[in-house]
N, C-alpha and C. Protein backbone atom coordinates (compact mmCIF):
# COMPACT_ATOMS: atom_id res chain seq x y z
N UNK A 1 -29.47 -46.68 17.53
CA UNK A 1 -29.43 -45.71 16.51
C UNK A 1 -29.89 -44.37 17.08
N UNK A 2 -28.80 -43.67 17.17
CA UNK A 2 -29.89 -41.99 17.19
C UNK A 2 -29.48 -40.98 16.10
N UNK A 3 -30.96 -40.33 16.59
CA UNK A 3 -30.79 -39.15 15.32
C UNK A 3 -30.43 -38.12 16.12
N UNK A 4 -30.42 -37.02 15.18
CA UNK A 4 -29.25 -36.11 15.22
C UNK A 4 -30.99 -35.10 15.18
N UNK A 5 -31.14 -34.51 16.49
CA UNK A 5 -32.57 -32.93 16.20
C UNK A 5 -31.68 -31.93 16.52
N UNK A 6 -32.21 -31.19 15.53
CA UNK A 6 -31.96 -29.75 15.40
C UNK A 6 -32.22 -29.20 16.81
N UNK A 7 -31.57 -27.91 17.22
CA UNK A 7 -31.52 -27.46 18.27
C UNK A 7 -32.53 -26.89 18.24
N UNK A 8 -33.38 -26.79 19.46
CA UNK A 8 -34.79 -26.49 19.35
C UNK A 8 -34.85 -24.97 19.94
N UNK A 9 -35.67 -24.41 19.83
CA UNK A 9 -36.30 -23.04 20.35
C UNK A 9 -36.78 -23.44 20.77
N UNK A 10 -36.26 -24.11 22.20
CA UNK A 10 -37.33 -24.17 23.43
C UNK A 10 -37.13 -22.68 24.41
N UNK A 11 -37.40 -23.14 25.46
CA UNK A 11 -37.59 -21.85 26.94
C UNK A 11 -35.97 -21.56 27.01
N UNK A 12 -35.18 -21.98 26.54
CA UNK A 12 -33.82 -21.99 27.64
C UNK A 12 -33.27 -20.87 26.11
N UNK A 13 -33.20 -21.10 25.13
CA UNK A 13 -32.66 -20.78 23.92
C UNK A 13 -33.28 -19.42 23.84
N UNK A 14 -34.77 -19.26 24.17
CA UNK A 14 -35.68 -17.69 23.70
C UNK A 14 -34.91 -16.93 24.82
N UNK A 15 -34.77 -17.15 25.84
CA UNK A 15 -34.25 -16.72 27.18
C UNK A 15 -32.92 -16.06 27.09
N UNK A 16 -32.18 -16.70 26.34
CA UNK A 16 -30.82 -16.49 26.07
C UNK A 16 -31.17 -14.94 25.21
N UNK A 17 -31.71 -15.16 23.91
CA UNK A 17 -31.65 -13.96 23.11
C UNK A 17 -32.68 -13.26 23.56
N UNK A 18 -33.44 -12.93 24.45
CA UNK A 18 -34.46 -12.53 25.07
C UNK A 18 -33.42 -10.95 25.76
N UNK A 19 -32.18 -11.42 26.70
CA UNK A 19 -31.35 -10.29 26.56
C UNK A 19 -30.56 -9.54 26.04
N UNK A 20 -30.36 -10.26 24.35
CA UNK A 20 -29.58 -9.73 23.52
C UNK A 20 -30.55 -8.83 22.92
N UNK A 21 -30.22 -7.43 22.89
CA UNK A 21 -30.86 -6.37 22.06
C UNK A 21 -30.28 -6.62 20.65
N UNK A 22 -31.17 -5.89 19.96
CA UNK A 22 -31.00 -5.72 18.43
C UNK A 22 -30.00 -4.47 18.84
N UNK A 23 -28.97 -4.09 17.55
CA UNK A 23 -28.14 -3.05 17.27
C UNK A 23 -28.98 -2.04 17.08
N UNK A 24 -30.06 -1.87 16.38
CA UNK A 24 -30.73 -0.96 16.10
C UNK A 24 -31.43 0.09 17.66
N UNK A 25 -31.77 -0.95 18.31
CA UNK A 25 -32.46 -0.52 19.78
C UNK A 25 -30.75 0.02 20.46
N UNK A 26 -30.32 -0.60 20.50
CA UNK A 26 -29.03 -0.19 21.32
C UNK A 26 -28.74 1.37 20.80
N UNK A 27 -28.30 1.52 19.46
CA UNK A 27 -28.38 2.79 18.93
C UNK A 27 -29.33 3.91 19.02
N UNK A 28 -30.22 3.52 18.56
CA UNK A 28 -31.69 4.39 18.85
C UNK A 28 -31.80 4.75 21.11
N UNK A 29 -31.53 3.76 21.59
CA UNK A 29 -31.17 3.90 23.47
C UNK A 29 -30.03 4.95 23.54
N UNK A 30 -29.04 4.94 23.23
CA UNK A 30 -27.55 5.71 22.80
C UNK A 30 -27.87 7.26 22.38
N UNK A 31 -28.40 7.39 21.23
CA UNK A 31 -28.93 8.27 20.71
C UNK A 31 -29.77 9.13 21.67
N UNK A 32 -30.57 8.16 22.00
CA UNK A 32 -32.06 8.85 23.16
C UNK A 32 -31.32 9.90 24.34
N UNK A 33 -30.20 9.16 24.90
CA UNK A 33 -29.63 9.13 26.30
C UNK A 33 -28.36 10.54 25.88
N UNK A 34 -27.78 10.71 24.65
CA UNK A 34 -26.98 11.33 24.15
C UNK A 34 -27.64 12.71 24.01
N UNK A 35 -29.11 12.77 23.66
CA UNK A 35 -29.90 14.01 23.46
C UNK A 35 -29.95 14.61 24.81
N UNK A 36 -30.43 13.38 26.03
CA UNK A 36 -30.89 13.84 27.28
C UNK A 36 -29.63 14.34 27.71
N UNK A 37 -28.57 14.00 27.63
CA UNK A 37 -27.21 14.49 28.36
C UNK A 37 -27.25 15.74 27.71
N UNK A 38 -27.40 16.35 26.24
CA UNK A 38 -27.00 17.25 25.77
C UNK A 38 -27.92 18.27 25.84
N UNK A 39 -28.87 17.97 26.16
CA UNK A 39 -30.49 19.23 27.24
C UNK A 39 -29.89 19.20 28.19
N UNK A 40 -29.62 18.24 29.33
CA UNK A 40 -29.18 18.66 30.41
C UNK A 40 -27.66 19.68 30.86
N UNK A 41 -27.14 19.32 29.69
CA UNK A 41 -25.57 20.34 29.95
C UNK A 41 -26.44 21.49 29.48
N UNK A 42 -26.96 21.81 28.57
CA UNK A 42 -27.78 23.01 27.95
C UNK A 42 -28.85 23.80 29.18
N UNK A 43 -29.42 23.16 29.90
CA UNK A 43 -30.10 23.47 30.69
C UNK A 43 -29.10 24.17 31.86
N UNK A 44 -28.33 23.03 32.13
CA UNK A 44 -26.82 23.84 33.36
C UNK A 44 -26.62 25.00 32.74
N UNK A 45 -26.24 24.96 31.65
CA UNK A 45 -25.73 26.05 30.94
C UNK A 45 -26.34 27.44 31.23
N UNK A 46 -27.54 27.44 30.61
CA UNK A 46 -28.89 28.27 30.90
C UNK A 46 -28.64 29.11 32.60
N UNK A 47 -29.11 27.84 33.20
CA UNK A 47 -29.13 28.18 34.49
C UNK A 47 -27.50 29.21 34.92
N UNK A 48 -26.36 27.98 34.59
CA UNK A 48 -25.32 29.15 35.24
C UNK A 48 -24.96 30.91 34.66
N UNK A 49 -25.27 30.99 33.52
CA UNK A 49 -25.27 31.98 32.88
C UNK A 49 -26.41 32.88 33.10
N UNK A 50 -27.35 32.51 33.54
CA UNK A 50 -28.25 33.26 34.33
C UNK A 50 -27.98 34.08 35.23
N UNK A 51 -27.00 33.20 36.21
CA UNK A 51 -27.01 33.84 37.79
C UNK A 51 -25.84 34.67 37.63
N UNK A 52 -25.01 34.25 36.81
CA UNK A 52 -23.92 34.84 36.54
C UNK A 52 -23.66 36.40 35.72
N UNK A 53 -24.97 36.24 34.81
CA UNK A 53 -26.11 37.46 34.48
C UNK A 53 -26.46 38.30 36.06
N UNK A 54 -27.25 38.07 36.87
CA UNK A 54 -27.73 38.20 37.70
C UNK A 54 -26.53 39.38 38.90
N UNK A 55 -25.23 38.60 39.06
CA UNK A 55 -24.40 39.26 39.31
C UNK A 55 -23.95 40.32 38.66
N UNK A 56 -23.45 40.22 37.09
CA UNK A 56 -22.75 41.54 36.61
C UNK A 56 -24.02 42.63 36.23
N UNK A 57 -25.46 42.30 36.64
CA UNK A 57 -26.57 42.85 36.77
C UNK A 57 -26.15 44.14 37.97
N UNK A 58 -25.83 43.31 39.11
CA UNK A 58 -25.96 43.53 40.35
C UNK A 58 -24.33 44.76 40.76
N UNK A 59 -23.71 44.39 40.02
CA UNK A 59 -22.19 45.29 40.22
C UNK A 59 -22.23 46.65 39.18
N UNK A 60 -23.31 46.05 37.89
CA UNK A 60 -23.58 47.38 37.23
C UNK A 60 -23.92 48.31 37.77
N UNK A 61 -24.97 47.80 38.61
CA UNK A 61 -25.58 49.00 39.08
C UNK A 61 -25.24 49.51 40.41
N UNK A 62 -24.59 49.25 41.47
CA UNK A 62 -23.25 49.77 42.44
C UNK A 62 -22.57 50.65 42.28
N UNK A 63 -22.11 49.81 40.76
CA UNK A 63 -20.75 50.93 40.01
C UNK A 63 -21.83 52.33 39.60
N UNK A 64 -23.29 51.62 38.91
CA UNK A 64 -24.11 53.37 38.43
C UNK A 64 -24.26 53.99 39.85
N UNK A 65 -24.56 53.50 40.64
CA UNK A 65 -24.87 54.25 42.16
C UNK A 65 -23.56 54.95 42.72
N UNK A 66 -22.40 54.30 42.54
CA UNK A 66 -20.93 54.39 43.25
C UNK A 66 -20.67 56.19 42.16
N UNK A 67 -21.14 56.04 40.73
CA UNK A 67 -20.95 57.08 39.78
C UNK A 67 -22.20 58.24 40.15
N UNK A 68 -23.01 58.02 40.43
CA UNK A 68 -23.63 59.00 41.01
C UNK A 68 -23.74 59.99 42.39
N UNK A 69 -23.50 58.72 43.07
CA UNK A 69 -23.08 59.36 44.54
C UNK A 69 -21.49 60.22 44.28
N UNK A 70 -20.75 59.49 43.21
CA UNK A 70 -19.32 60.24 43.01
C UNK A 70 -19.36 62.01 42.76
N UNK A 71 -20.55 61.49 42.25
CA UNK A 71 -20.54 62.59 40.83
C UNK A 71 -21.43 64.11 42.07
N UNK A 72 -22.14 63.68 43.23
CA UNK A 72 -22.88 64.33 44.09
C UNK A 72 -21.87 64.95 44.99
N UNK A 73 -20.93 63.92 45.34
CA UNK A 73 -19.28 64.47 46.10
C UNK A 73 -18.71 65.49 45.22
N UNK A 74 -18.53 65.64 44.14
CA UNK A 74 -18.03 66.58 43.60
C UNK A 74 -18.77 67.69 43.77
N UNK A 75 -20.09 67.53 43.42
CA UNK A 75 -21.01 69.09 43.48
C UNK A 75 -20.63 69.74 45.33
N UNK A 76 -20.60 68.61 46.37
CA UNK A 76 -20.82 68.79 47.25
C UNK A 76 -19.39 69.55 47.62
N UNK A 77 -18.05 69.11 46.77
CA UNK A 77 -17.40 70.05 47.29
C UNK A 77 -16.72 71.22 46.58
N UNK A 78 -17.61 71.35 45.44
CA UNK A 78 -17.64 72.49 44.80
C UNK A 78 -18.40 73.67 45.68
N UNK A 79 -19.39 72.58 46.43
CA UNK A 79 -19.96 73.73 47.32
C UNK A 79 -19.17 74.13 48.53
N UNK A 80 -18.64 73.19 48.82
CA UNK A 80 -17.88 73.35 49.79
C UNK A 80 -16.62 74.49 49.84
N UNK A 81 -16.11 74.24 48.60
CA UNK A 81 -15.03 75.11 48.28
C UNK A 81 -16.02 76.90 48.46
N UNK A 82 -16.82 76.97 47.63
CA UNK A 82 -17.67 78.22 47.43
C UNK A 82 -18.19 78.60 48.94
N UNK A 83 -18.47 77.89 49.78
CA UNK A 83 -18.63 78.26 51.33
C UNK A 83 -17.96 78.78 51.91
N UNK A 84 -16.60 78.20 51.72
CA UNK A 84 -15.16 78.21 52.44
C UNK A 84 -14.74 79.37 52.37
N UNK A 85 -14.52 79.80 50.96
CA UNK A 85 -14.73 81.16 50.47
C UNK A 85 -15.10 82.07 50.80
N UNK A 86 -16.63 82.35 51.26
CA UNK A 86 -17.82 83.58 51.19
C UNK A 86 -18.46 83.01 52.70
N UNK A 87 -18.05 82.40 53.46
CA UNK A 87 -19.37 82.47 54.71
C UNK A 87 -17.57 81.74 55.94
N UNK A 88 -18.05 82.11 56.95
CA UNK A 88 -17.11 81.98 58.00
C UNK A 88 -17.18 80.54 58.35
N UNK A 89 -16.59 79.75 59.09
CA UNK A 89 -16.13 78.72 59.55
C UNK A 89 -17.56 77.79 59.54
N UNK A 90 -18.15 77.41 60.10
CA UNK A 90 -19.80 76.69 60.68
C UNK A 90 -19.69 76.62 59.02
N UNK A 91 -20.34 77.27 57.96
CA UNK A 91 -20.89 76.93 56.48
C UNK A 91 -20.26 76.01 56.04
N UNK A 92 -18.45 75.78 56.05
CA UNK A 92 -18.00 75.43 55.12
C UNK A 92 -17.49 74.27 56.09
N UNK A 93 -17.48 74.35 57.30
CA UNK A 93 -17.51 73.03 57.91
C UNK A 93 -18.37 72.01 57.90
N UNK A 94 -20.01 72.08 57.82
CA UNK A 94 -20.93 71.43 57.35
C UNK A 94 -20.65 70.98 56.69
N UNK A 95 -20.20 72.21 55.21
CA UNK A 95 -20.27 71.27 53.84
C UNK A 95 -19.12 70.34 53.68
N UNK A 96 -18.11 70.39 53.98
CA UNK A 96 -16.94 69.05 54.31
C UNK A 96 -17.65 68.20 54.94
N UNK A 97 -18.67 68.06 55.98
CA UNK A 97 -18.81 66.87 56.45
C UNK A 97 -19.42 66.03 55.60
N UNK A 98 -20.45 67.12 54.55
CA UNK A 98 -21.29 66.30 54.16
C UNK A 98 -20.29 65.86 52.80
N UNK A 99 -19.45 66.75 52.14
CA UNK A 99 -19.13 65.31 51.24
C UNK A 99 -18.06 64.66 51.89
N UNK A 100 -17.62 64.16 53.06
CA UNK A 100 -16.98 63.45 53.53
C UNK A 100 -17.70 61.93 53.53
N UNK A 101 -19.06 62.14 53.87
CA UNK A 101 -20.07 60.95 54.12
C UNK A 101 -20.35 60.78 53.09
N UNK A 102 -20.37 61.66 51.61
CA UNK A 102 -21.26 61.14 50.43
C UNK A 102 -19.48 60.55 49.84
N UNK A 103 -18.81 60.91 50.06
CA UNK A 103 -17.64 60.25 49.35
C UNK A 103 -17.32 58.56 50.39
N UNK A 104 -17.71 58.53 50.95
CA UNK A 104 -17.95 57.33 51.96
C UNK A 104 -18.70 56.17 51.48
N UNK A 105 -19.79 56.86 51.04
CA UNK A 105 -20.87 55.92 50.59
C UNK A 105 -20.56 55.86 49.21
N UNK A 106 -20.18 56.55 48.55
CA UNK A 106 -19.38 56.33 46.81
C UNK A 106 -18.32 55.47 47.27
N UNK A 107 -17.56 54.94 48.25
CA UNK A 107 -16.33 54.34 48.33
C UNK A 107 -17.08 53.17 48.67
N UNK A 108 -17.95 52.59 49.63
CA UNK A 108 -18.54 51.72 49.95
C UNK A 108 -19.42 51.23 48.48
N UNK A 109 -20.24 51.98 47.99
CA UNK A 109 -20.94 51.09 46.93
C UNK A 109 -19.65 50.32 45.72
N UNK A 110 -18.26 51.54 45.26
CA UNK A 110 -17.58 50.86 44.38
C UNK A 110 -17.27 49.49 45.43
N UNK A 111 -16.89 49.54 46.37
CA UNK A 111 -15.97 47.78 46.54
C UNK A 111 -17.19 47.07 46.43
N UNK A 112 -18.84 47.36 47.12
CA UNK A 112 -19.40 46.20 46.81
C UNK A 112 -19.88 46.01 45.47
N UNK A 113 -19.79 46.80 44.68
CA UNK A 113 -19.62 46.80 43.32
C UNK A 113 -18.69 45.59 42.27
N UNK A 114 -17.59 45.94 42.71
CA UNK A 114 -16.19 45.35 42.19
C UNK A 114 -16.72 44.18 42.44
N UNK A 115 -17.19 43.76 44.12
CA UNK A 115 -16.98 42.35 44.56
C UNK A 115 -17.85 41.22 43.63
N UNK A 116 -19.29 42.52 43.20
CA UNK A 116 -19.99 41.21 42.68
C UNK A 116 -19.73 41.14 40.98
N UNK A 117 -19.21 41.85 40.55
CA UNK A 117 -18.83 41.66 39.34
C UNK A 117 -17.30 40.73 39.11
N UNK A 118 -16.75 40.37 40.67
CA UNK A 118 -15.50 39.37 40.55
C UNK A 118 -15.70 38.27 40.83
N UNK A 119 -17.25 38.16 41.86
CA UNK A 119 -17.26 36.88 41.85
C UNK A 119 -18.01 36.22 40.72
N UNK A 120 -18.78 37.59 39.46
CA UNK A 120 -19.35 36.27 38.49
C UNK A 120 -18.65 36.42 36.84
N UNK A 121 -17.15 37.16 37.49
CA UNK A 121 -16.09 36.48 36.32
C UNK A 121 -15.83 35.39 36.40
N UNK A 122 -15.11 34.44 35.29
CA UNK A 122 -15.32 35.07 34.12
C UNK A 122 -16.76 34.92 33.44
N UNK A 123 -16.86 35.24 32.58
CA UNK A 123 -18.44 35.09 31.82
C UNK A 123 -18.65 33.94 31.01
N UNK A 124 -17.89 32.70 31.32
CA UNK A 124 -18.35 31.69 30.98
C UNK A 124 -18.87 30.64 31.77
N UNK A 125 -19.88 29.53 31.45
CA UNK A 125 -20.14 28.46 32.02
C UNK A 125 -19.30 27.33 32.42
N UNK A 126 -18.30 27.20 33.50
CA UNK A 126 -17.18 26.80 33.83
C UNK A 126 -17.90 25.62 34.52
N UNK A 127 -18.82 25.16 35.10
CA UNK A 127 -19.56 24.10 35.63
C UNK A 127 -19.87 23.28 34.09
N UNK A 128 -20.73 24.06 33.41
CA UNK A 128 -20.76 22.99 32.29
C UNK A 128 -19.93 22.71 31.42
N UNK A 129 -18.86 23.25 31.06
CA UNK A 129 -17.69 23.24 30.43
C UNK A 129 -16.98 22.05 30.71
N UNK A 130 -17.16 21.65 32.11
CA UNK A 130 -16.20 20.93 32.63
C UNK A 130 -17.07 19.67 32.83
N UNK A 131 -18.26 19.35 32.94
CA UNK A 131 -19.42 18.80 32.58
C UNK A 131 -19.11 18.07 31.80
N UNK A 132 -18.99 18.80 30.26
CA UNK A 132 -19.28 18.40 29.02
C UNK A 132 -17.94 17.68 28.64
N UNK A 133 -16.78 18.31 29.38
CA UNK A 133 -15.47 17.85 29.39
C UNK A 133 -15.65 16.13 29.72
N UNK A 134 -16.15 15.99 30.87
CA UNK A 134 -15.90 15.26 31.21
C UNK A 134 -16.79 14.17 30.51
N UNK A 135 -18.40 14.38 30.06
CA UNK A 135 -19.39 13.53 29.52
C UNK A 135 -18.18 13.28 28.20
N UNK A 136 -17.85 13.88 27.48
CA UNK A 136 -17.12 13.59 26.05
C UNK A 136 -15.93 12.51 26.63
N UNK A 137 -15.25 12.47 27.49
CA UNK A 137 -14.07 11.79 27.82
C UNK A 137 -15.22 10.62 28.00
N UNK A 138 -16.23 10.33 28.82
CA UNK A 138 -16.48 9.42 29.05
C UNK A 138 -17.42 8.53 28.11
N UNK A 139 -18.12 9.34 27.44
CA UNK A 139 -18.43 8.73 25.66
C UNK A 139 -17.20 7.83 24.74
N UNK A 140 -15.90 8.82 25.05
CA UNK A 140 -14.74 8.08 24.25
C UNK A 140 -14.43 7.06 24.80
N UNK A 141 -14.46 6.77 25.83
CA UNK A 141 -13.94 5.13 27.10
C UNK A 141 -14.97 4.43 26.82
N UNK A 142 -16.70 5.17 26.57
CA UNK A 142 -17.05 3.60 26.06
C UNK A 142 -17.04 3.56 24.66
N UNK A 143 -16.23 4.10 24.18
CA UNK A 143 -16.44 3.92 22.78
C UNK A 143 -15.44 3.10 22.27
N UNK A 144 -14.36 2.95 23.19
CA UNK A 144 -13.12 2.11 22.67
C UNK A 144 -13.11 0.74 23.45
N UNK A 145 -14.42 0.51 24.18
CA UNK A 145 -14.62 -0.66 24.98
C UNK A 145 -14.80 -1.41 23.89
């Protein structure tokens, strides 16, 4: 004769559900990990828009230097012209040289000007953009697992 025992909660059975999480923990883990991803794109964010700050910082003020030194070439050959005019050869040859060199250095500050305001177009966060692109695609793949 045997009887029929209920399946016991021994060691082998606790063990088993020992790695099954509750839904609730799984969600609340999900949730946790979903915040940290979404500080961390926020933080990229921060950061690239910073430096990218940092650059059109850096070309502003080239271009204000490139506009001032411009703006000094002009006086310089207003003087120049007025030399050319009223004093013999030596006066007004000086003054050509010198805005030759200040229009030099106005030509030199615009390109390095231009350069750093092209390399931190466009003015968006294109690292995290593409980041976030990609974290969302990969939220949806496990979401249809």
């Amino acid at each position: 004769m045997s009887t029929m025992q209920p399946p016991s909660a021994g060691p082998d059975r606790r063990r088993a559900h020992a790695t099954d999480e509750p839904v609730s923990e799984l969600v609340q883990r999900a949730s946790q990990q979903l915040t940290e991803l979404v500080r961390g794109e926020l933080r990229l964010a921060q950061a690239e828009m910073r430096e990218k700050g940092k650059r059109y910082g850096k070309g502003g003020g080239l271009f204000g230097g490139a506009g001032v030194v411009g703006f000094l070439t002009l006086q310089a050959l207003v003087a120049t012209g007025i030399a050319a005019l009223a004093v013999p050869l030596p006066v007004w040859a000086a003054a050509l040289i010198v805005t030759a060199v200040l229009g030099v250095i106005a030509a030199v500050l615009a390109i390095r000007g231009k350069k750093q305001v092209d390399q931190a177009a466009p003015p968006t966060p294109e690292q995290t953009v593409e980041s976030v692109k990609a974290d969302v695609a990969e939220i949806k793949e496990s979401a249809h697992r």
